[in-house]
PDB file of N, CA and C in Angstrom:
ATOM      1  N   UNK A   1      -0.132 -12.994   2.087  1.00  0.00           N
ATOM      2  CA  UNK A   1      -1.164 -11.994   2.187  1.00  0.00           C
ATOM      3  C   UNK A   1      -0.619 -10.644   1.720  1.00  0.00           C
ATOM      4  N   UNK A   2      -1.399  -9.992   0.632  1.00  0.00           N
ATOM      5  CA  UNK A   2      -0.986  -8.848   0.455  1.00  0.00           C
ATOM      6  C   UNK A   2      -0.762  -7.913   1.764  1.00  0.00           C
ATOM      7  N   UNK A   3       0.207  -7.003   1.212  1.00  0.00           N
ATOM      8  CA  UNK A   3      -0.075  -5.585   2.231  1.00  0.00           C
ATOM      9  C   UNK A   3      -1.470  -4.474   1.839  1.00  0.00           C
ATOM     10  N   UNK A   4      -1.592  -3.877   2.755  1.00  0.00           N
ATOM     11  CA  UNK A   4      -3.030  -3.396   2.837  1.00  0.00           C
ATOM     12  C   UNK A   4      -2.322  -1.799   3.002  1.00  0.00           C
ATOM     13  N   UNK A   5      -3.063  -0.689   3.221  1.00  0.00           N
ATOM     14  CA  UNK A   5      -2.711   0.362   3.079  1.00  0.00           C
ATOM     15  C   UNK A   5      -3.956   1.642   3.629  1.00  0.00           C
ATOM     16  N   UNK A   6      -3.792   1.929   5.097  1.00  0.00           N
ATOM     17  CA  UNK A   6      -5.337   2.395   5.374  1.00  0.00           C
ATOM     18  C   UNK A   6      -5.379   4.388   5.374  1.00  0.00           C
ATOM     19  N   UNK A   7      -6.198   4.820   6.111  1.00  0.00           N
ATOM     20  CA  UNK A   7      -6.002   6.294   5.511  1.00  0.00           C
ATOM     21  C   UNK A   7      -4.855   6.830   6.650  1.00  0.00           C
ATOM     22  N   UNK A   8      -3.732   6.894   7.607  1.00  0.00           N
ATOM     23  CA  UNK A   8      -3.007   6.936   8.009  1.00  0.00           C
ATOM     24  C   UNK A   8      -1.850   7.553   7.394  1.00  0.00           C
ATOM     25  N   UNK A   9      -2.068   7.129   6.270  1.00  0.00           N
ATOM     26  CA  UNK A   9      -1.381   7.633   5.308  1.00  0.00           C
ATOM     27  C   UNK A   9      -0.984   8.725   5.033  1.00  0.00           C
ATOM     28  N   UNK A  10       0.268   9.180   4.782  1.00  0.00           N
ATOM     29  CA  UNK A  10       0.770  10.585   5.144  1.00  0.00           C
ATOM     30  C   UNK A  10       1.320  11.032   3.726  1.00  0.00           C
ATOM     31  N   UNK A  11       1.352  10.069   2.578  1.00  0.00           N
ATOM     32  CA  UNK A  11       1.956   9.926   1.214  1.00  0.00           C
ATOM     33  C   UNK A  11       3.141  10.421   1.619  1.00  0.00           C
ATOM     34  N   UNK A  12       4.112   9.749   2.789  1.00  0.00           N
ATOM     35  CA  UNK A  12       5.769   9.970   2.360  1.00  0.00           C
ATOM     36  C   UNK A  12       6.425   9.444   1.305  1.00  0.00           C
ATOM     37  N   UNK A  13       5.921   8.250   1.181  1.00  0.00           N
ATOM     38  CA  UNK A  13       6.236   7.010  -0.043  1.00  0.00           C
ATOM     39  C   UNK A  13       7.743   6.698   0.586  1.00  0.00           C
ATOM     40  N   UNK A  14       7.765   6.185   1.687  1.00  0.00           N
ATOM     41  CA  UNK A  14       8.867   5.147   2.309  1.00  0.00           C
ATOM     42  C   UNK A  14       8.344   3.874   1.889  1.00  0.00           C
ATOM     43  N   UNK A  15       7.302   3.438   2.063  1.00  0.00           N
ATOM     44  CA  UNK A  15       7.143   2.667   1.296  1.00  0.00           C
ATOM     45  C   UNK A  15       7.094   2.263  -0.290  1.00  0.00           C
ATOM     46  N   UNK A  16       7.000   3.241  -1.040  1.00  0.00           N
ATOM     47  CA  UNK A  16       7.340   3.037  -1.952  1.00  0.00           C
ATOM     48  C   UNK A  16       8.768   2.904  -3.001  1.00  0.00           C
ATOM     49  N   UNK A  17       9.935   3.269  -1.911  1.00  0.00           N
ATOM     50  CA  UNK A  17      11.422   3.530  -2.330  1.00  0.00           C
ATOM     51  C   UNK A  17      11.287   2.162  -1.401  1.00  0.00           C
ATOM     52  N   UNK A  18      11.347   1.326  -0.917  1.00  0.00           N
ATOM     53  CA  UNK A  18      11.724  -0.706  -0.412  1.00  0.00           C
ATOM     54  C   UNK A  18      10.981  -1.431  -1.307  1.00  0.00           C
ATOM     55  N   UNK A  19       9.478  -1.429  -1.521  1.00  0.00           N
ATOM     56  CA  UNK A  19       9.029  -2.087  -2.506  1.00  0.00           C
ATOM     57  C   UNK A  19       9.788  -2.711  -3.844  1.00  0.00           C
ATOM     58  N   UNK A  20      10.062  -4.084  -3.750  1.00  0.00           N
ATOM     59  CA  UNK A  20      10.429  -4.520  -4.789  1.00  0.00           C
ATOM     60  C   UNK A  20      10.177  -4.968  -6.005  1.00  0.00           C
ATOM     61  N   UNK A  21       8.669  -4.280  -6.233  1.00  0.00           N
ATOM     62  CA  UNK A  21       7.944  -4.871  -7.057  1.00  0.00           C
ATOM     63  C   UNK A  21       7.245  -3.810  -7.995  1.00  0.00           C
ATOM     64  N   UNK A  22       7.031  -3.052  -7.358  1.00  0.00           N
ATOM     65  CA  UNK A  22       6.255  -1.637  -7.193  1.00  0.00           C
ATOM     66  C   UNK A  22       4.783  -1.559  -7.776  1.00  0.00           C
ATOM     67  N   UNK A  23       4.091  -2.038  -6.145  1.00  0.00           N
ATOM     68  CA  UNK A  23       3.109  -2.572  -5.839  1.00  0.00           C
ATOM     69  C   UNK A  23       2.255  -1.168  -5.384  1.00  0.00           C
ATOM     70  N   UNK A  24       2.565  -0.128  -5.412  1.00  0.00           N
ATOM     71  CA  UNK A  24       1.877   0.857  -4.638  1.00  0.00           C
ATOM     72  C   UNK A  24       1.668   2.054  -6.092  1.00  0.00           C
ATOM     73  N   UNK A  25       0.526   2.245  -5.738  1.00  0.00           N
ATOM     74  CA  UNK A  25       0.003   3.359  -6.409  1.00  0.00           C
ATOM     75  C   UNK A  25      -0.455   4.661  -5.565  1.00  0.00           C
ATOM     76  N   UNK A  26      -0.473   5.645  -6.498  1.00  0.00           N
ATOM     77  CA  UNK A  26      -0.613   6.936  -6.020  1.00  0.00           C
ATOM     78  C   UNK A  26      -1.725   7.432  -6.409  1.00  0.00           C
ATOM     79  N   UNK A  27      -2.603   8.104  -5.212  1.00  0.00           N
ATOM     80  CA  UNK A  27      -3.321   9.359  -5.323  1.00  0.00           C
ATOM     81  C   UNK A  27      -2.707  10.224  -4.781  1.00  0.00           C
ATOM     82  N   UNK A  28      -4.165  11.172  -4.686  1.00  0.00           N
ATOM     83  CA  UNK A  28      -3.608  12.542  -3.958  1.00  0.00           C
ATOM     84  C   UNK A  28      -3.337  12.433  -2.521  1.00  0.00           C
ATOM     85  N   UNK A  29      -3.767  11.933  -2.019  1.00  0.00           N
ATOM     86  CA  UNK A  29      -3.329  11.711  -0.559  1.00  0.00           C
ATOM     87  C   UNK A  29      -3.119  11.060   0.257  1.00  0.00           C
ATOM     88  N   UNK A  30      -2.978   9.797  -0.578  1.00  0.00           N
ATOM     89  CA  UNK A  30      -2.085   8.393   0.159  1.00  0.00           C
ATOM     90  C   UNK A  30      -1.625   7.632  -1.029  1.00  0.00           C
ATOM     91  N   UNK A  31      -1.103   6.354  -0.762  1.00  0.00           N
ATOM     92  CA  UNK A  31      -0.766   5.555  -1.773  1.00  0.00           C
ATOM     93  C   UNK A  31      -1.573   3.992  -1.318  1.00  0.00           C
ATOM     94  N   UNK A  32      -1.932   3.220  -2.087  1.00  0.00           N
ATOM     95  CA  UNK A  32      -2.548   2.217  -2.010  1.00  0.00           C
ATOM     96  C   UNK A  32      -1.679   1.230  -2.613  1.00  0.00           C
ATOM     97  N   UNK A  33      -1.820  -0.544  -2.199  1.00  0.00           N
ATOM     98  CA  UNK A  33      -1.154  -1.407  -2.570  1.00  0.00           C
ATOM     99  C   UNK A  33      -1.902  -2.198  -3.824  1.00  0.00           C
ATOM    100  N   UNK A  34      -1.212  -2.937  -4.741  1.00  0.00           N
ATOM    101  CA  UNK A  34      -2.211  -3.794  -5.577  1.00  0.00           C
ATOM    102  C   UNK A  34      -1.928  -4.726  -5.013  1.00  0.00           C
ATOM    103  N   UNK A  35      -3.022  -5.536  -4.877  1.00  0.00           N
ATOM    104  CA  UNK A  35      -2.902  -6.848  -4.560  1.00  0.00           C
ATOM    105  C   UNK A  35      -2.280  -7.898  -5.040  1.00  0.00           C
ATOM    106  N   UNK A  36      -2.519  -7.404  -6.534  1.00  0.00           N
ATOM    107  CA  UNK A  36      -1.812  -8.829  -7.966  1.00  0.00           C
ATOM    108  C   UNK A  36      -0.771  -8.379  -7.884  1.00  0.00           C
ATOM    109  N   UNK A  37      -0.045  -7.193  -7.572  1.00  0.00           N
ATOM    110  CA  UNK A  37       1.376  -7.370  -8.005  1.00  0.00           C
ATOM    111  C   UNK A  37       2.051  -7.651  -6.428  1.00  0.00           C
ATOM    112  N   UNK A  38       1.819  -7.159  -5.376  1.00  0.00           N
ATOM    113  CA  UNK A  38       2.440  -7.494  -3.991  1.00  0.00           C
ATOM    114  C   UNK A  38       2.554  -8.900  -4.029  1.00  0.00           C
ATOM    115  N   UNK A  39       4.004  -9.120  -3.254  1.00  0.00           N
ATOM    116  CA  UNK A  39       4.824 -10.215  -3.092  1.00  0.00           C
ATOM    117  C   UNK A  39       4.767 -11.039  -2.032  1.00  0.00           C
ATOM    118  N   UNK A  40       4.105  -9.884  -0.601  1.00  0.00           N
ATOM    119  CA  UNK A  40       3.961 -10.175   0.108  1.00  0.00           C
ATOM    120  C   UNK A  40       5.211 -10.476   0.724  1.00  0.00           C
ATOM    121  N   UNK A  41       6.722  -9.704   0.627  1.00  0.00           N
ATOM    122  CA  UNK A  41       7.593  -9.202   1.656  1.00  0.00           C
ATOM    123  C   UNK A  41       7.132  -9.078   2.611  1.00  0.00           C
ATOM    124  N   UNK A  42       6.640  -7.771   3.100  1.00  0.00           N
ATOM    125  CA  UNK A  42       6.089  -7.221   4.376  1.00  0.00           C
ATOM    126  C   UNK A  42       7.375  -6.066   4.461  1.00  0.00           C
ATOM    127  N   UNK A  43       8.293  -5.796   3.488  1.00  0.00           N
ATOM    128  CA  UNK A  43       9.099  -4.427   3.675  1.00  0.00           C
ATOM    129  C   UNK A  43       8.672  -3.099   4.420  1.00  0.00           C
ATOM    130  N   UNK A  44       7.587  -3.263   3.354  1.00  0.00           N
ATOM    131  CA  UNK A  44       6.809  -1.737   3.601  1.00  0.00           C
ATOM    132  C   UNK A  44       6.182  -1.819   4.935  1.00  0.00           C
ATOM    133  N   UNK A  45       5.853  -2.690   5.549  1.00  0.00           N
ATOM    134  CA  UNK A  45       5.175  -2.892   6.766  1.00  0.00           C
ATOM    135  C   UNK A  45       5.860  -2.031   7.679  1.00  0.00           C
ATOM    136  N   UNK A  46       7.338  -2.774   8.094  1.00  0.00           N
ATOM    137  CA  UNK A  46       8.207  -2.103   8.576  1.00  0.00           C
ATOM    138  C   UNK A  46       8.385  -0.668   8.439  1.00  0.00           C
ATOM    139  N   UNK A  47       8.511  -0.434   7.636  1.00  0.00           N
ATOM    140  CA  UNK A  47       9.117   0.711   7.053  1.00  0.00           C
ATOM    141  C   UNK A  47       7.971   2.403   7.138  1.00  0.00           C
ATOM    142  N   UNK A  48       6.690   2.234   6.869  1.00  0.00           N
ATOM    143  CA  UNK A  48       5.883   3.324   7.562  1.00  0.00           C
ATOM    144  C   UNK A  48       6.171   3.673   8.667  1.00  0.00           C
ATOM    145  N   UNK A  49       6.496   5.086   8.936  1.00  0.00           N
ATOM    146  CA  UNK A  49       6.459   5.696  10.154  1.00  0.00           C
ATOM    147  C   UNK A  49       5.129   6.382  10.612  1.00  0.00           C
ATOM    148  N   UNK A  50       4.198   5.687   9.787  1.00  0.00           N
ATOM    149  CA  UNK A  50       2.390   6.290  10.700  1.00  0.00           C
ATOM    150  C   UNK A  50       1.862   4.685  11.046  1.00  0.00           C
ATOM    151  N   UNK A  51       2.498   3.261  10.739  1.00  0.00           N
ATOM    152  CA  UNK A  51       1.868   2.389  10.796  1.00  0.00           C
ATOM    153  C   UNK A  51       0.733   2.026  10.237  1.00  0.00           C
ATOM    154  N   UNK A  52       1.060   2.659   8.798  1.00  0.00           N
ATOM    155  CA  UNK A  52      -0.340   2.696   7.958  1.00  0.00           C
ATOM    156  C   UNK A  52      -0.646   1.926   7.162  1.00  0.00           C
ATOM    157  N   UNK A  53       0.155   0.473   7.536  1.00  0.00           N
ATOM    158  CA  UNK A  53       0.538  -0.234   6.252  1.00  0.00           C
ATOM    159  C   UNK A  53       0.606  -1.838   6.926  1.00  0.00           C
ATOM    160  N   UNK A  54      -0.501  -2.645   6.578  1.00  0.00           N
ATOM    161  CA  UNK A  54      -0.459  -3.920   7.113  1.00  0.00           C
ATOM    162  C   UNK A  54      -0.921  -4.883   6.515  1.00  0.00           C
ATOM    163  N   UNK A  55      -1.202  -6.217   6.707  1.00  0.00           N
ATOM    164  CA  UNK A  55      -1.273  -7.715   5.803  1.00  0.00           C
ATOM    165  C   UNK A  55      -2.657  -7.841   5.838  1.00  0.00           C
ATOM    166  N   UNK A  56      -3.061  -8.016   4.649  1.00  0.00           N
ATOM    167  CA  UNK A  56      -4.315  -7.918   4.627  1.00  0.00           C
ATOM    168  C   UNK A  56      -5.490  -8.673   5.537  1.00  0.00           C
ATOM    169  N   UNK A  57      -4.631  -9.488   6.079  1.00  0.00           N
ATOM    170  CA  UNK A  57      -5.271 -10.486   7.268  1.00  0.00           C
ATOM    171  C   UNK A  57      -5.664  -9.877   8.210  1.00  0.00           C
ATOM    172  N   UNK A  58      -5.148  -9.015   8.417  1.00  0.00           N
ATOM    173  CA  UNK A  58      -4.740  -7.931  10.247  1.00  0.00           C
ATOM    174  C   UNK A  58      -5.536  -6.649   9.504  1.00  0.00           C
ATOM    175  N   UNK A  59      -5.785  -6.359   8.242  1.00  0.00           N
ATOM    176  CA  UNK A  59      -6.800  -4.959   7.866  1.00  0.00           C
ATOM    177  C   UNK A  59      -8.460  -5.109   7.971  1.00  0.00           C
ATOM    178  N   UNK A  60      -9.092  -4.098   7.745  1.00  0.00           N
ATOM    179  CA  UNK A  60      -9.900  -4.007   7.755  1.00  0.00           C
ATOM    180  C   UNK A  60     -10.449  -4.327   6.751  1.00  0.00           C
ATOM    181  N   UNK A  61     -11.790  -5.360   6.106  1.00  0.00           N
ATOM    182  CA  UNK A  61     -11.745  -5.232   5.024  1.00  0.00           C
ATOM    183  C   UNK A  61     -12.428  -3.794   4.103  1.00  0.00           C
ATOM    184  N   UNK A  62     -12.582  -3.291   5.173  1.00  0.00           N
ATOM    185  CA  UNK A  62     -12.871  -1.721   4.159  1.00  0.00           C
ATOM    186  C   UNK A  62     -11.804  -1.355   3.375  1.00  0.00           C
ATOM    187  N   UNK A  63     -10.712  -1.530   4.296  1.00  0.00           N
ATOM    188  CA  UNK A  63      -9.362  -1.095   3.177  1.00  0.00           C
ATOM    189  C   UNK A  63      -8.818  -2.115   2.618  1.00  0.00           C
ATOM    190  N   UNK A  64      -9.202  -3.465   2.625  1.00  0.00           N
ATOM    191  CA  UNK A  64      -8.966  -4.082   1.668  1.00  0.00           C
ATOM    192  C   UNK A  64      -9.178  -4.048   0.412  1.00  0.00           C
ATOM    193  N   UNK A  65     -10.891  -3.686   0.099  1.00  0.00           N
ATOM    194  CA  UNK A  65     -11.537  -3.457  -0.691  1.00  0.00           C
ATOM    195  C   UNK A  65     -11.172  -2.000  -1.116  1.00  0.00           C
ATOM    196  N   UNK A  66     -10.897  -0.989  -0.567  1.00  0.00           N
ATOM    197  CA  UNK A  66     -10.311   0.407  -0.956  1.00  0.00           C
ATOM    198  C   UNK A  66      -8.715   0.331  -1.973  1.00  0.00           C
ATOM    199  N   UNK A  67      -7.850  -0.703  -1.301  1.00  0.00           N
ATOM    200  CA  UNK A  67      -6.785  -0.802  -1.792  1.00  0.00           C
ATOM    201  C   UNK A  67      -6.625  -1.098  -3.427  1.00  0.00           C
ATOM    202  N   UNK A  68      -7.847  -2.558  -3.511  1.00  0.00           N
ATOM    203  CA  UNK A  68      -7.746  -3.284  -5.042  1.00  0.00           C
ATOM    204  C   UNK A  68      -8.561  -1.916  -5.715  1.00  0.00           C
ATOM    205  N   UNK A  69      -9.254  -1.420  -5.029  1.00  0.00           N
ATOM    206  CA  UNK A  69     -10.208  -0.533  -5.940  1.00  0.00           C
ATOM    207  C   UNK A  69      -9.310   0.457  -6.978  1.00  0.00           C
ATOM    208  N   UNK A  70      -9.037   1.054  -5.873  1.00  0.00           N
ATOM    209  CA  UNK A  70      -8.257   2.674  -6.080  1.00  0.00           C
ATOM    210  C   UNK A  70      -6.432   2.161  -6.809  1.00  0.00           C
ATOM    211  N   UNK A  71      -6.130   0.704  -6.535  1.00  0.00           N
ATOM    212  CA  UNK A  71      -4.981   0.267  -7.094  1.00  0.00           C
ATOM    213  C   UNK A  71      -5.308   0.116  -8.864  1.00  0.00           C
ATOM    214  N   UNK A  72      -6.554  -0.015  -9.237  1.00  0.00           N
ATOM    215  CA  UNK A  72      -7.223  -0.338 -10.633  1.00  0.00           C
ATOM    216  C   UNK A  72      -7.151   1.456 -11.230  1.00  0.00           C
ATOM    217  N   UNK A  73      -7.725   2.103 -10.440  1.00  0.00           N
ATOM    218  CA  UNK A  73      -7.669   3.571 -10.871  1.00  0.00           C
ATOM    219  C   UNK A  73      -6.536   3.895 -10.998  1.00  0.00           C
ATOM    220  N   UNK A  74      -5.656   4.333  -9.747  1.00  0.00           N
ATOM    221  CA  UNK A  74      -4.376   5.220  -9.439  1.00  0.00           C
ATOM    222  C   UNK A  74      -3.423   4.480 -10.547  1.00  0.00           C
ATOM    223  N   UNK A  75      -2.433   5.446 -10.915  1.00  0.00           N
ATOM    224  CA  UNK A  75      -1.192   5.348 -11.278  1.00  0.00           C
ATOM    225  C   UNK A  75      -0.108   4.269 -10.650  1.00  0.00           C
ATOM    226  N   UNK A  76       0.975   4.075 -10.762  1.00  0.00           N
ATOM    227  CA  UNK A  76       1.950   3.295 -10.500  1.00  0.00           C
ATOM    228  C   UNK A  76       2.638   4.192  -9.615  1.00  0.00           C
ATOM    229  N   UNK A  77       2.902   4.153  -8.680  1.00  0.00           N
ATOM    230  CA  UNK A  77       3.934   5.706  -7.522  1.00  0.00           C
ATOM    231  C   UNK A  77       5.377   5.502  -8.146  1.00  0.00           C
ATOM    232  N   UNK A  78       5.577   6.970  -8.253  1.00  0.00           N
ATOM    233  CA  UNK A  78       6.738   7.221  -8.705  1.00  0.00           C
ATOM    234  C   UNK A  78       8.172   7.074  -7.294  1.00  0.00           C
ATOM    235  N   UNK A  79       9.115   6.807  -7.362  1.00  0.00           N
ATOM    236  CA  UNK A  79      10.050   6.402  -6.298  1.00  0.00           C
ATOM    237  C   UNK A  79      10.979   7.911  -6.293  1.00  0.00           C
TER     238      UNK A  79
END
């Protein structure tokens, strides 16, 4: 299951420096996961210190659907 990514989000991008794939994209004020490229580690899970970051099973699907969306728009996050 992908990781999911909800508005909690503080854009530290700790998650984005473990990501081994580099599955997270950037806006302005959070970062979102792609679905096609996540590996489904669960690194980043761990690794948020707002707990903003979970398996898409355990999300909401609002931010499921927010994640693939805004992952098609946003950029690739820089590390």
């Amino acid at each position: 299951m992908p990781s999911v990514v909800n508005d909690s989000c503080i854009l530290c991008k700790s998650c984005v420096e473990v990501c081994p794939v580099d599955a997270f994209h950037e806006g302005d004020t959070q970062v979102v996961v792609d679905p096609d490229t996540c590996i489904d580690c669960g690194v980043c899970i761990g690794e948020c210190p707002q707990g903003a970051i979970s398996s898409d099973s355990e999300a909401d699907e609002k931010w499921v659907k927010f994640n693939a969306e805004k992952a098609a728009e946003w950029p690739v996050a820089s590390k």
